[in-house]
C-alpha atoms as a PDB file:
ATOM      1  CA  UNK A   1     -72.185  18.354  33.007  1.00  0.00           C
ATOM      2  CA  UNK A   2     -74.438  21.038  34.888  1.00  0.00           C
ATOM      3  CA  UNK A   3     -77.230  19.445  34.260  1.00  0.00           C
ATOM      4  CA  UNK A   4     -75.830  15.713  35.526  1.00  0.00           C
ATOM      5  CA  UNK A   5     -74.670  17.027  38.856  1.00  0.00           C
ATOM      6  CA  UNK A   6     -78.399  18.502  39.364  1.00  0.00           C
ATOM      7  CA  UNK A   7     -79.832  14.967  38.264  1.00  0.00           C
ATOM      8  CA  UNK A   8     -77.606  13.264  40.330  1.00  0.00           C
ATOM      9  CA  UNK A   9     -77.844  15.389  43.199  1.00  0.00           C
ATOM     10  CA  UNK A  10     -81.435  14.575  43.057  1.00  0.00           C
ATOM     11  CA  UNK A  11     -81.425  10.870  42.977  1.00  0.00           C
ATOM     12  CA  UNK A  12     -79.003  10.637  46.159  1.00  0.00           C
ATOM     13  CA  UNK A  13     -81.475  13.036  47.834  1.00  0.00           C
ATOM     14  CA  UNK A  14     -84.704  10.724  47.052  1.00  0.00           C
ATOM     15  CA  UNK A  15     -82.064   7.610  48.051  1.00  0.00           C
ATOM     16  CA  UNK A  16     -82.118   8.957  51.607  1.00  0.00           C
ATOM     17  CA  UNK A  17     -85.752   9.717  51.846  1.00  0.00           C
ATOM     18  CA  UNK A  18     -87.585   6.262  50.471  1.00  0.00           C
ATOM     19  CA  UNK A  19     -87.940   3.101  49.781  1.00  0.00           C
ATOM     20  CA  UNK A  20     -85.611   0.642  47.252  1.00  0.00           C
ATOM     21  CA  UNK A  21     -88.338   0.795  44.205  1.00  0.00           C
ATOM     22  CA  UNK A  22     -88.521   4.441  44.529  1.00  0.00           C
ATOM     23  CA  UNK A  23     -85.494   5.053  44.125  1.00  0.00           C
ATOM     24  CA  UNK A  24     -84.912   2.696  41.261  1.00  0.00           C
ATOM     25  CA  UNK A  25     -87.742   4.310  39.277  1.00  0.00           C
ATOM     26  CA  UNK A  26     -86.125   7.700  39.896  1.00  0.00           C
ATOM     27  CA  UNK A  27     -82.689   6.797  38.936  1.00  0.00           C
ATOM     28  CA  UNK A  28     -83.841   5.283  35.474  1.00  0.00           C
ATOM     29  CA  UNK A  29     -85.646   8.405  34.961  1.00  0.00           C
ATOM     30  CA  UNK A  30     -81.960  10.317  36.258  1.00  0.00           C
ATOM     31  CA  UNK A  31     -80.002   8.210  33.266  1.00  0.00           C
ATOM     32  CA  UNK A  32     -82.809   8.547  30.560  1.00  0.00           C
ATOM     33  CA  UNK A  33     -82.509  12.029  30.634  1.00  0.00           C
ATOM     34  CA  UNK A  34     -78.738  12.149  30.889  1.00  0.00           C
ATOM     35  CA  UNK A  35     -79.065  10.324  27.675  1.00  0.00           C
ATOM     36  CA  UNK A  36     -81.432  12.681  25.977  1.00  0.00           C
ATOM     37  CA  UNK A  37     -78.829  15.685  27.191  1.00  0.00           C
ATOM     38  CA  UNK A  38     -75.880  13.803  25.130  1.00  0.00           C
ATOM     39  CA  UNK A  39     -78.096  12.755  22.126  1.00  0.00           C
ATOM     40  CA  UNK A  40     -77.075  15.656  20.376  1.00  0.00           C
ATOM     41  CA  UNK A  41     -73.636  13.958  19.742  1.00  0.00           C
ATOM     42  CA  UNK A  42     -74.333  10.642  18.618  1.00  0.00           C
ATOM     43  CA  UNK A  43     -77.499  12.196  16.560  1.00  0.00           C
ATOM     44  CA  UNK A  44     -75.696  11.253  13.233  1.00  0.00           C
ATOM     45  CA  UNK A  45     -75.470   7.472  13.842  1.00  0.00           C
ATOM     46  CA  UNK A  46     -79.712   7.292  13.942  1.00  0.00           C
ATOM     47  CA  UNK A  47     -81.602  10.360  12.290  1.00  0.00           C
ATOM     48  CA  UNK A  48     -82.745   9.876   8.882  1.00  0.00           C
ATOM     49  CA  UNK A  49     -80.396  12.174   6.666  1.00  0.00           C
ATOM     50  CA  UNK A  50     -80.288  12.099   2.672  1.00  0.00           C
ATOM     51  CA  UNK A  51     -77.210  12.582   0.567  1.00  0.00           C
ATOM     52  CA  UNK A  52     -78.215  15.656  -0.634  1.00  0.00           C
ATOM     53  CA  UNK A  53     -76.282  18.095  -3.580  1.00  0.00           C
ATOM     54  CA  UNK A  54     -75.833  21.498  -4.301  1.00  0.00           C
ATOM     55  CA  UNK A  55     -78.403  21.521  -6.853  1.00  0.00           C
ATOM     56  CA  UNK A  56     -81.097  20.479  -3.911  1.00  0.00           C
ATOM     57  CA  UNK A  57     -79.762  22.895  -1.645  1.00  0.00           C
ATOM     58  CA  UNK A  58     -79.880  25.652  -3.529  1.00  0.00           C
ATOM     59  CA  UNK A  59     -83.513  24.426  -4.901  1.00  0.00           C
ATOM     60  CA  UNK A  60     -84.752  24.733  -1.373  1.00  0.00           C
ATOM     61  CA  UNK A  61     -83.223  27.541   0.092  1.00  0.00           C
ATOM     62  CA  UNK A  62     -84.872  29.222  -2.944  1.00  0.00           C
ATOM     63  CA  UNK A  63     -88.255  27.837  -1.676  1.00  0.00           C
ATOM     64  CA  UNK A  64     -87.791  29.034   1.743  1.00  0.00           C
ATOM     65  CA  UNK A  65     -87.156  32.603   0.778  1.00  0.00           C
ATOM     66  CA  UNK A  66     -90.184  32.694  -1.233  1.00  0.00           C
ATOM     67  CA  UNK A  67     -92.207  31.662   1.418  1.00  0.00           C
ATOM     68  CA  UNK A  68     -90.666  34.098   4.236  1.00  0.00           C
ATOM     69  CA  UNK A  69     -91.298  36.710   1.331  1.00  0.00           C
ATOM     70  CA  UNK A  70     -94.594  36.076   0.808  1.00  0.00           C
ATOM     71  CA  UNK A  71     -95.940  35.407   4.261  1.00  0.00           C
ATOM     72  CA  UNK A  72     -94.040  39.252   4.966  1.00  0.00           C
ATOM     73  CA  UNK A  73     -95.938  40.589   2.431  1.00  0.00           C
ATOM     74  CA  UNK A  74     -99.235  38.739   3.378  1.00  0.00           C
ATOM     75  CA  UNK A  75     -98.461  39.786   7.112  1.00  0.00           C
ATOM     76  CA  UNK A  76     -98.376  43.462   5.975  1.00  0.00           C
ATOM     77  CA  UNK A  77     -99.278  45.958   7.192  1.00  0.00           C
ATOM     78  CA  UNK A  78    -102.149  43.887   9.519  1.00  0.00           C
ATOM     79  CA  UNK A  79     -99.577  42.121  11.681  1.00  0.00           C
ATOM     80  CA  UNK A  80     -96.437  43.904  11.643  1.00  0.00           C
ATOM     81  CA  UNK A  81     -94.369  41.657  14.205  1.00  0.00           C
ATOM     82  CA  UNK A  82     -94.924  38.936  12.078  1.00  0.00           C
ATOM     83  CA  UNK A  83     -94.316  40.580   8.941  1.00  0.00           C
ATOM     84  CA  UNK A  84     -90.736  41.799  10.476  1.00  0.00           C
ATOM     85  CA  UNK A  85     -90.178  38.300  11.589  1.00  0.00           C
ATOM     86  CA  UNK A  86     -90.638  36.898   8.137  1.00  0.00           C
ATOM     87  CA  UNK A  87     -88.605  39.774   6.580  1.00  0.00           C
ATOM     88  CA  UNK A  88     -85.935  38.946   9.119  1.00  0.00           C
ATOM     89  CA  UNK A  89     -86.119  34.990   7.961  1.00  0.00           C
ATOM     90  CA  UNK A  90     -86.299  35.948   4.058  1.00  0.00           C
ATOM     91  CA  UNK A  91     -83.291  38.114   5.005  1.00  0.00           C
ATOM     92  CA  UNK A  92     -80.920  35.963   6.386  1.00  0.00           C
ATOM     93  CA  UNK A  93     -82.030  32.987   3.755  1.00  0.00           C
ATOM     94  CA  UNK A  94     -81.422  35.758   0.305  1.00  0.00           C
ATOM     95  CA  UNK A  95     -77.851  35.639   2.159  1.00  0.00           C
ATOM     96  CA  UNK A  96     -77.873  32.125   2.299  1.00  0.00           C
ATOM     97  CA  UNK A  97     -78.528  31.519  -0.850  1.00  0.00           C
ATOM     98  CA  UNK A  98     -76.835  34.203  -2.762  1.00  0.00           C
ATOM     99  CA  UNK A  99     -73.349  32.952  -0.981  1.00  0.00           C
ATOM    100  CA  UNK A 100     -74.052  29.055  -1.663  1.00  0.00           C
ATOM    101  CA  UNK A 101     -71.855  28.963  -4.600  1.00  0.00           C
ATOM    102  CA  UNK A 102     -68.265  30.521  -4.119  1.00  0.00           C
ATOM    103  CA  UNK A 103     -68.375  31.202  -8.075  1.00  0.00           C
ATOM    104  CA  UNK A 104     -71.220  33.865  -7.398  1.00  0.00           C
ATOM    105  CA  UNK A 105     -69.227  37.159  -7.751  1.00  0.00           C
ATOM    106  CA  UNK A 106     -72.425  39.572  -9.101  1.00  0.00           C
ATOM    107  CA  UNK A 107     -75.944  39.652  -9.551  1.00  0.00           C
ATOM    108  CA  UNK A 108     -75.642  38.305 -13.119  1.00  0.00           C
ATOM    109  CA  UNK A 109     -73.617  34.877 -12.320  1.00  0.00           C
ATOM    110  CA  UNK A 110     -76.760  34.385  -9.551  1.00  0.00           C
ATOM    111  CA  UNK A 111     -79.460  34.398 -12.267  1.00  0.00           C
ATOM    112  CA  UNK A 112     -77.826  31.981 -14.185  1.00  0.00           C
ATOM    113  CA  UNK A 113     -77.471  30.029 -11.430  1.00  0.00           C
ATOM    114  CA  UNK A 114     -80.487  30.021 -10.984  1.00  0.00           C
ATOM    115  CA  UNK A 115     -82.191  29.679 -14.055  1.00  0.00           C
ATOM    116  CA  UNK A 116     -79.729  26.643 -14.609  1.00  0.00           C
ATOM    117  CA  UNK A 117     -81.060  24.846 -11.390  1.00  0.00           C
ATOM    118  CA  UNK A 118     -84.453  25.387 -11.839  1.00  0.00           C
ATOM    119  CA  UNK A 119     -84.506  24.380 -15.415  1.00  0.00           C
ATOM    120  CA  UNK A 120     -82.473  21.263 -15.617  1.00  0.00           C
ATOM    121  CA  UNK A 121     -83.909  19.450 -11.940  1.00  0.00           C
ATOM    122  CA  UNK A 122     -84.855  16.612 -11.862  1.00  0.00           C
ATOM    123  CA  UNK A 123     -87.506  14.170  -9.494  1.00  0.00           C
ATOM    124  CA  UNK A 124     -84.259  12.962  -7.666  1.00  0.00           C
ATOM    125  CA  UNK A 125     -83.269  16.523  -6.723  1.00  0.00           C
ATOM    126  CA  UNK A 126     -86.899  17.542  -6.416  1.00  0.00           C
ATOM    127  CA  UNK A 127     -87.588  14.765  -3.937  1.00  0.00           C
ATOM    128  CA  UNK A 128     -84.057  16.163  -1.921  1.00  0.00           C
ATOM    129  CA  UNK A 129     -85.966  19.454  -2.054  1.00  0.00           C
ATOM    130  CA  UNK A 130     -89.091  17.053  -0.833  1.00  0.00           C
ATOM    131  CA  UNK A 131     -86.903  15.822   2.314  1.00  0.00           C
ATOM    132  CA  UNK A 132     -85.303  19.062   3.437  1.00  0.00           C
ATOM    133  CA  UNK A 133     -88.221  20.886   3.626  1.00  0.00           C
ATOM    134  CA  UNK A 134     -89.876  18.700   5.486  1.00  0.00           C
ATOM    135  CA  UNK A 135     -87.082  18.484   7.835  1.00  0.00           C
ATOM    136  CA  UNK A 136     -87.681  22.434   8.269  1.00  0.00           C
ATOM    137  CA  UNK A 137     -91.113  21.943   8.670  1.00  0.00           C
ATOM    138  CA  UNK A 138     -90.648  19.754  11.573  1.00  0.00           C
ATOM    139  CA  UNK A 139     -87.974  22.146  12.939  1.00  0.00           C
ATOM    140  CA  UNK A 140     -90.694  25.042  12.440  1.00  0.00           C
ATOM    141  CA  UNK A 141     -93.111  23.055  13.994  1.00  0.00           C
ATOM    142  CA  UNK A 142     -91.231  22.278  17.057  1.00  0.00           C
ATOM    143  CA  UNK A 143     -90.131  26.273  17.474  1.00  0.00           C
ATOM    144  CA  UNK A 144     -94.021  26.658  17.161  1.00  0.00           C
ATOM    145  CA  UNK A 145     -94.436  25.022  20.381  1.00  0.00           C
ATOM    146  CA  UNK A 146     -91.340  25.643  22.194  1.00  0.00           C
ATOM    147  CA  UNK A 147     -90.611  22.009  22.039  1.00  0.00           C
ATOM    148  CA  UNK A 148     -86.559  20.746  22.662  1.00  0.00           C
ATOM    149  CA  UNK A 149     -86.950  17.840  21.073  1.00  0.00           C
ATOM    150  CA  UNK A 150     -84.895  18.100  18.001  1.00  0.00           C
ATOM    151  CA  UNK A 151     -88.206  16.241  15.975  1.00  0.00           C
ATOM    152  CA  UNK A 152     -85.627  16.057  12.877  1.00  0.00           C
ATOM    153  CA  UNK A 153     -83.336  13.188  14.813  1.00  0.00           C
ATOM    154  CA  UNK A 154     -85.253   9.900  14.859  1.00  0.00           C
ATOM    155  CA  UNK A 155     -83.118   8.530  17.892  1.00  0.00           C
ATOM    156  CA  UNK A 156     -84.911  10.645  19.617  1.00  0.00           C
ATOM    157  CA  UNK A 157     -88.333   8.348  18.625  1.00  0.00           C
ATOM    158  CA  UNK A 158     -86.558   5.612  21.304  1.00  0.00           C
ATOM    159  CA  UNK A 159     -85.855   7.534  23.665  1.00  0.00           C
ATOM    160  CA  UNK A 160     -89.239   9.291  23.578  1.00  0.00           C
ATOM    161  CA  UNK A 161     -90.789   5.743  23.518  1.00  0.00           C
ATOM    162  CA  UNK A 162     -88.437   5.122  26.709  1.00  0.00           C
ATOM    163  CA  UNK A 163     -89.839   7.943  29.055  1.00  0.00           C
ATOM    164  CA  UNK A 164     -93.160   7.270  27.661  1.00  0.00           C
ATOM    165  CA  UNK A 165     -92.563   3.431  29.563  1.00  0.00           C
ATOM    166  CA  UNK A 166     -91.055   4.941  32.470  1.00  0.00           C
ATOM    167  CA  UNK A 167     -93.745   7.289  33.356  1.00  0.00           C
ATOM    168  CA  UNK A 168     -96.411   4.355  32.699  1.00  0.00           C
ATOM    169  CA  UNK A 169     -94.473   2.389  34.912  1.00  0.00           C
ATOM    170  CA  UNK A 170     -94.244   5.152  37.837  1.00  0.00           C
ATOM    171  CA  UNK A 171     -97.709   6.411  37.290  1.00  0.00           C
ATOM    172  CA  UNK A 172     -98.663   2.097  37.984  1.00  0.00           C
ATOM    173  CA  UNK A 173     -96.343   1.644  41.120  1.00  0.00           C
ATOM    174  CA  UNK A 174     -97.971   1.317  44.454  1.00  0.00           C
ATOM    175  CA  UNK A 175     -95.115   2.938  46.002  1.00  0.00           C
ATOM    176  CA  UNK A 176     -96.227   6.700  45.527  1.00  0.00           C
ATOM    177  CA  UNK A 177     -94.030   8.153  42.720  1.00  0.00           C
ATOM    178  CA  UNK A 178     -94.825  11.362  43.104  1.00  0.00           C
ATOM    179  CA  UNK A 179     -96.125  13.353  40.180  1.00  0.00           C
ATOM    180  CA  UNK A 180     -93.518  16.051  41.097  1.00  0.00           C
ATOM    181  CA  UNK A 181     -90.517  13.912  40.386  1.00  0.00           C
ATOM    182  CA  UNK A 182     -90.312  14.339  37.145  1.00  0.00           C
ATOM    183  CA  UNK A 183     -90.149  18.081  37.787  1.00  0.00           C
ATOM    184  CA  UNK A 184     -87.952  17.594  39.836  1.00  0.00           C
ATOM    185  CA  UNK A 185     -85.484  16.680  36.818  1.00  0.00           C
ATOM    186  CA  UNK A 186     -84.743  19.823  34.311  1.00  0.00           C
ATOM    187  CA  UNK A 187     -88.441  19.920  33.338  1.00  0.00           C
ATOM    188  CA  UNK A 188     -88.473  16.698  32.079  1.00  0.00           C
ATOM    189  CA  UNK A 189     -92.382  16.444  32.479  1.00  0.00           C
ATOM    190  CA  UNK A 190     -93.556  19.967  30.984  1.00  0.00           C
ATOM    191  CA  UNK A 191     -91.621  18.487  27.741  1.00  0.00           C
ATOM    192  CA  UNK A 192     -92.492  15.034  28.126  1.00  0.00           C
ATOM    193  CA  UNK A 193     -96.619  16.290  28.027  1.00  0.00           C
ATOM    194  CA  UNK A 194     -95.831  18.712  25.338  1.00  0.00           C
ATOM    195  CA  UNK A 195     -94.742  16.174  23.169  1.00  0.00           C
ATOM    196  CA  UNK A 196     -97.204  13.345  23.285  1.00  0.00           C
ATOM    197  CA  UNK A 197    -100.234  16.210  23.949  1.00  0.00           C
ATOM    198  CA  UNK A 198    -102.775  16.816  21.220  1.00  0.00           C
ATOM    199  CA  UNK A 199    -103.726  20.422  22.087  1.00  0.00           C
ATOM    200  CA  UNK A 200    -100.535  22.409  22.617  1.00  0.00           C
ATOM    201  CA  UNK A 201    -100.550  26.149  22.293  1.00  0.00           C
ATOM    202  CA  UNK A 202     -99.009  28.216  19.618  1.00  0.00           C
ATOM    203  CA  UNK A 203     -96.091  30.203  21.059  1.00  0.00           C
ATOM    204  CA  UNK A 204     -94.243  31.820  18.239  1.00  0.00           C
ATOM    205  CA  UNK A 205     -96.751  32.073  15.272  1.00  0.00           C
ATOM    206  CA  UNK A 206     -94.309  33.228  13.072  1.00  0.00           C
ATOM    207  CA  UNK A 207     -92.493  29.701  12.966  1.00  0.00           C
ATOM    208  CA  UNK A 208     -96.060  28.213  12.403  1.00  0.00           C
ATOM    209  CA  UNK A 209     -97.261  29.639   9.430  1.00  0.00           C
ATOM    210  CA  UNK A 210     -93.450  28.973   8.178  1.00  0.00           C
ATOM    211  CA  UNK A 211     -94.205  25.227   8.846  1.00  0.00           C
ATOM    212  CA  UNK A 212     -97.350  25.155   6.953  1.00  0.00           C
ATOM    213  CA  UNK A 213     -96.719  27.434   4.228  1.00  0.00           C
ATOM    214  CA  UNK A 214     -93.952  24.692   3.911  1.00  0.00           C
ATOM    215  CA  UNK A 215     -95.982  21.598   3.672  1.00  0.00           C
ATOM    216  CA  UNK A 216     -98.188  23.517   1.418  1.00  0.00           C
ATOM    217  CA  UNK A 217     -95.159  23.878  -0.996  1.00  0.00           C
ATOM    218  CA  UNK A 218     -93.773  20.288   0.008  1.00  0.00           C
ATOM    219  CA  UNK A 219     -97.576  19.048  -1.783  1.00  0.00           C
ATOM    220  CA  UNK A 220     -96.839  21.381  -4.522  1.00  0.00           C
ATOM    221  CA  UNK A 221     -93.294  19.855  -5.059  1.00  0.00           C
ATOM    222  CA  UNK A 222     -95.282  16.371  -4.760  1.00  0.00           C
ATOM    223  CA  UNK A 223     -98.064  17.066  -7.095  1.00  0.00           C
ATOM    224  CA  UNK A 224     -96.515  18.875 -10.097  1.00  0.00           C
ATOM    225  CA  UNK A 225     -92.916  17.013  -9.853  1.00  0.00           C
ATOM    226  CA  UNK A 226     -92.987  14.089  -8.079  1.00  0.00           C
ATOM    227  CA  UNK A 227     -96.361  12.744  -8.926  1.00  0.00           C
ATOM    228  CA  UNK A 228     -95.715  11.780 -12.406  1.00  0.00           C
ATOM    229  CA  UNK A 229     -91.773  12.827 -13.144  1.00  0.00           C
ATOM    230  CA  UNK A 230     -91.296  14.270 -16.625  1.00  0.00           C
ATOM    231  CA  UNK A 231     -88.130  12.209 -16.273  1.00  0.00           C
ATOM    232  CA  UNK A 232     -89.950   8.845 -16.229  1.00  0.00           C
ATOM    233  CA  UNK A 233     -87.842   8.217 -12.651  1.00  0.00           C
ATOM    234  CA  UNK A 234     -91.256   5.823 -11.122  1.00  0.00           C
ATOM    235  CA  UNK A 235     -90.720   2.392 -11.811  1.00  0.00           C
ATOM    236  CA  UNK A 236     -94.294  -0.188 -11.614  1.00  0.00           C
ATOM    237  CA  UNK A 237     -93.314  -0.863  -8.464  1.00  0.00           C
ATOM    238  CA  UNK A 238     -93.091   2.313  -7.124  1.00  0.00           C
ATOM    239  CA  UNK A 239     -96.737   3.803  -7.991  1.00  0.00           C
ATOM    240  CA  UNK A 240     -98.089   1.939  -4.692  1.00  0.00           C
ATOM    241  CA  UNK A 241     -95.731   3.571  -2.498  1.00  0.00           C
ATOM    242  CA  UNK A 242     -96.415   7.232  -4.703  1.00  0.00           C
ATOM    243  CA  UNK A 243     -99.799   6.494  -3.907  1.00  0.00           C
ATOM    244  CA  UNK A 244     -98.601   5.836   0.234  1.00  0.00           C
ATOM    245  CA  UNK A 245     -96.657   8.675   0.271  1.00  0.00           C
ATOM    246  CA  UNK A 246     -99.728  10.847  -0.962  1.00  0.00           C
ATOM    247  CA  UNK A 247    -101.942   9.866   1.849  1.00  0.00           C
ATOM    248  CA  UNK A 248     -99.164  10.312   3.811  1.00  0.00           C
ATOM    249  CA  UNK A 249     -98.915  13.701   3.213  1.00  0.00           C
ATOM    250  CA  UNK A 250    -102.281  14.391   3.502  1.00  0.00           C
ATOM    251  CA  UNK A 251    -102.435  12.875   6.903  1.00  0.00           C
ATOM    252  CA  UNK A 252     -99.211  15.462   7.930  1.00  0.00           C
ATOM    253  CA  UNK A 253    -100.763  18.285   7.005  1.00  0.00           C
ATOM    254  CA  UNK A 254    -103.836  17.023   9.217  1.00  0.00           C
ATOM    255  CA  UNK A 255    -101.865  16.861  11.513  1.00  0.00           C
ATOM    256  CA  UNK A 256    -100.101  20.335  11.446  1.00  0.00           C
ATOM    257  CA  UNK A 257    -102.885  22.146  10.697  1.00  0.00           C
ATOM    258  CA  UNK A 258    -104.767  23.428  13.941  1.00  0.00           C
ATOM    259  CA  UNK A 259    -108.117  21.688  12.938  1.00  0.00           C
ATOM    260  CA  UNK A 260    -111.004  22.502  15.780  1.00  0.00           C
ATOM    261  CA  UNK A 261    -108.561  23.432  18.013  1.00  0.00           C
ATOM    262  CA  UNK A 262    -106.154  20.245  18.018  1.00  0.00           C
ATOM    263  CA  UNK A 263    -102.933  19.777  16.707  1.00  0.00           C
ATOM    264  CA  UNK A 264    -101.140  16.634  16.296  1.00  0.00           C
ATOM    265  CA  UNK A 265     -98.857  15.680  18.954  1.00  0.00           C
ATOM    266  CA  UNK A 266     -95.267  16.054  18.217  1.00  0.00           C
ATOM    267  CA  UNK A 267     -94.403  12.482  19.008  1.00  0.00           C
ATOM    268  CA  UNK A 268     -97.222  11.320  16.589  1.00  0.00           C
ATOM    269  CA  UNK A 269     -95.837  13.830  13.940  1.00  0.00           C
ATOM    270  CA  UNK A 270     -92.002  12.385  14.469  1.00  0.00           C
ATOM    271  CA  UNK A 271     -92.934   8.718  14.279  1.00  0.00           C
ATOM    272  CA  UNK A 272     -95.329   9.498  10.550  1.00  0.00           C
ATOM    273  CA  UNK A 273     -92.271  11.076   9.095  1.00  0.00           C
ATOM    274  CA  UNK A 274     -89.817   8.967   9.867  1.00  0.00           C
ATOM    275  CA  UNK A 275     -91.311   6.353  10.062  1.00  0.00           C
ATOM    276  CA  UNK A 276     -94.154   6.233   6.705  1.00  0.00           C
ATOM    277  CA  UNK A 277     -92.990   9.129   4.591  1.00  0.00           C
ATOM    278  CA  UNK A 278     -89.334   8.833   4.897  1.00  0.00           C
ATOM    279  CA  UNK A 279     -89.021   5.122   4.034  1.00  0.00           C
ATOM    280  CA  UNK A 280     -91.803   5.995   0.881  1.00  0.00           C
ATOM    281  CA  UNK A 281     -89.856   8.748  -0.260  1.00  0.00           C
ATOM    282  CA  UNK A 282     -86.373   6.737  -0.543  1.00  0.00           C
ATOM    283  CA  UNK A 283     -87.887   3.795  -1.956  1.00  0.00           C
ATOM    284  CA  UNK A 284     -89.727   6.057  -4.766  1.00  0.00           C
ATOM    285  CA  UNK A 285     -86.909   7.569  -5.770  1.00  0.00           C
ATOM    286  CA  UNK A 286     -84.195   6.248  -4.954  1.00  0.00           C
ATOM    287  CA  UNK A 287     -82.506   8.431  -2.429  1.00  0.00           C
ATOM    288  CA  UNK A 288     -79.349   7.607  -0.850  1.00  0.00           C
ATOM    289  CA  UNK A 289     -79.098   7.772   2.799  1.00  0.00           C
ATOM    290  CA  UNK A 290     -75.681   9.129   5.197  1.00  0.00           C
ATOM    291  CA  UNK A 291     -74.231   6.504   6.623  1.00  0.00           C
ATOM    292  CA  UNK A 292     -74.015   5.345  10.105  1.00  0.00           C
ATOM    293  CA  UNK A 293     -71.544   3.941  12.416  1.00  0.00           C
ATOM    294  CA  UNK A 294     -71.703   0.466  10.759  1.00  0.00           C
ATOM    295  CA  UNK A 295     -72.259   2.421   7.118  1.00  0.00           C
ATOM    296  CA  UNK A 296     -75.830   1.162   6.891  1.00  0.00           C
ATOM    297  CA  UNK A 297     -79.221   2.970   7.702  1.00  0.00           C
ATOM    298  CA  UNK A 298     -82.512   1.217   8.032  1.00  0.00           C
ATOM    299  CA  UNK A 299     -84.727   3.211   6.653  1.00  0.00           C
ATOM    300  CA  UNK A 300     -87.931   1.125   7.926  1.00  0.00           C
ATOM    301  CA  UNK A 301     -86.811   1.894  11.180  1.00  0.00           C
END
């Protein structure tokens, strides 16, 4: 509500100073971002978000805390901060996972937990695994960066589109929009660049390795149990889209991976997960999707 009032306050400001078409432009500026502030709760009725189980949830919180644990250990004693940050995730996700199951009294009832899971998974719960790690990834990736932008909601692909038309439009308009209007609003600009920008710097390196030790795991998952399922789960018609999904991949991990200095933007990273390996990895396997206000998801967007 803060945040409105400072918007607001903003617009009626720029009303008294200039012309009609000025004004306009900043006012649908003033609502777009009152409607990024809210889209945290009405997030459910557009992000892409899989019916997952306990068996896929435990699955990947085991994952993560391998990861943290090895990235500690390969962090030590060369980089300690980062090695203490890793500790601190692997930590907090040994918790996690030790307390998933309320029938987990002792150490003994974990291990054949455990053992059970990983044993008797199959590609469907694998390709849950698949999904929620590359939610984290994108969650790691945007901590990276210091972005806002929850990157895991795919509303948040229109209304990133949205500013992107706005600020073309100001940028066009003969009637001086200033370039410091947008600043003007909450920093709307300084994230705005961020997120379509190719080159951003790496705040908090911690969360980055995290992101790409994840996709490396994510191709793992993809290679050895997705690929070709023990389980027989790939129909004819689904090698094309394995195939998709593959190149996919590849092309997210270009895109993560600081090659020659470049990074992908975030917007560009959003709209290839949602977008390509989201729809590929439902229609692969199957997966079944929460549903929305009407009880339907699109997954081709």
């Amino acid at each position: 509500m803060h945040n409105s009032f400072i918007i607001i306050s903003t617009f009626i400001i720029e009303l008294k100073k200039n012309n009609v078409i000025r004004f306009t432009s900043i006012f649908s500026v003033a609502i777009f971002v009152i409607s990024f502030s809210s889209v945290d709760q009405i997030s459910y009725v557009f992000a892409h978000s899989f019916n997952s189980d306990d068996s896929s949830y435990f699955l990947g919180l085991d994952k993560r805390t391998k990861i943290e644990l090895e990235l500690a250990e390969k962090n030590y004693p060369l980089n300690i901060t980062l090695s203490m940050d890793h500790s601190d995730n692997a930590a907090r996700l040994v918790y996690d996972i030790y307390y998933a199951d309320d029938d987990i009294v002792e150490d003994s009832d974990f291990i054949k937990r455990y053992n059970k899971e990983v044993s008797s998974s199959n590609s469907t719960t694998y390709a849950l695994v698949f999904a929620d790690l590359l939610d984290e990834v994108l969650r790691g990736y945007a901590d990276a960066l210091v972005i806002d932008t929850d990157l895991t909601n795919m509303s948040n692909l229109v209304l990133l589109d949205e500013l992107q038309n706005l600020t073309k439009q100001s940028n066009s308009n003969s009637t001086n929009f200033s370039s410091n209007n947008l600043d003007n609003i909450e920093g709307t600009k300084s994230e705005q660049s961020k997120l379509f920008s190719t080159n951003n710097s790496i705040f908090n390196y911690a969360d980055y390795e995290t992101a790409k030790a994840l996709l490396v795991e994510i191709k793992d998952i993809f290679e050895n149990q997705l690929k070709s399922p023990s389980d027989n789960a790939i129909n004819s018609q689904s090698v094309n889209v394995i195939s998709k999904l593959e190149k996919d991949l590849e092309k997210l991990s270009n895109l993560i991976n600081n090659n020659n200095n470049n990074n992908g933007s975030p917007a560009e990273v959003m709209r290839l997960v949602h977008l390509q390996v989201h729809p590929s990895l439902q229609t692969a396997f199957g997966l079944q999707t929460k549903m929305n206000m009407d009880g339907q998801m699109n997954m081709d967007g």
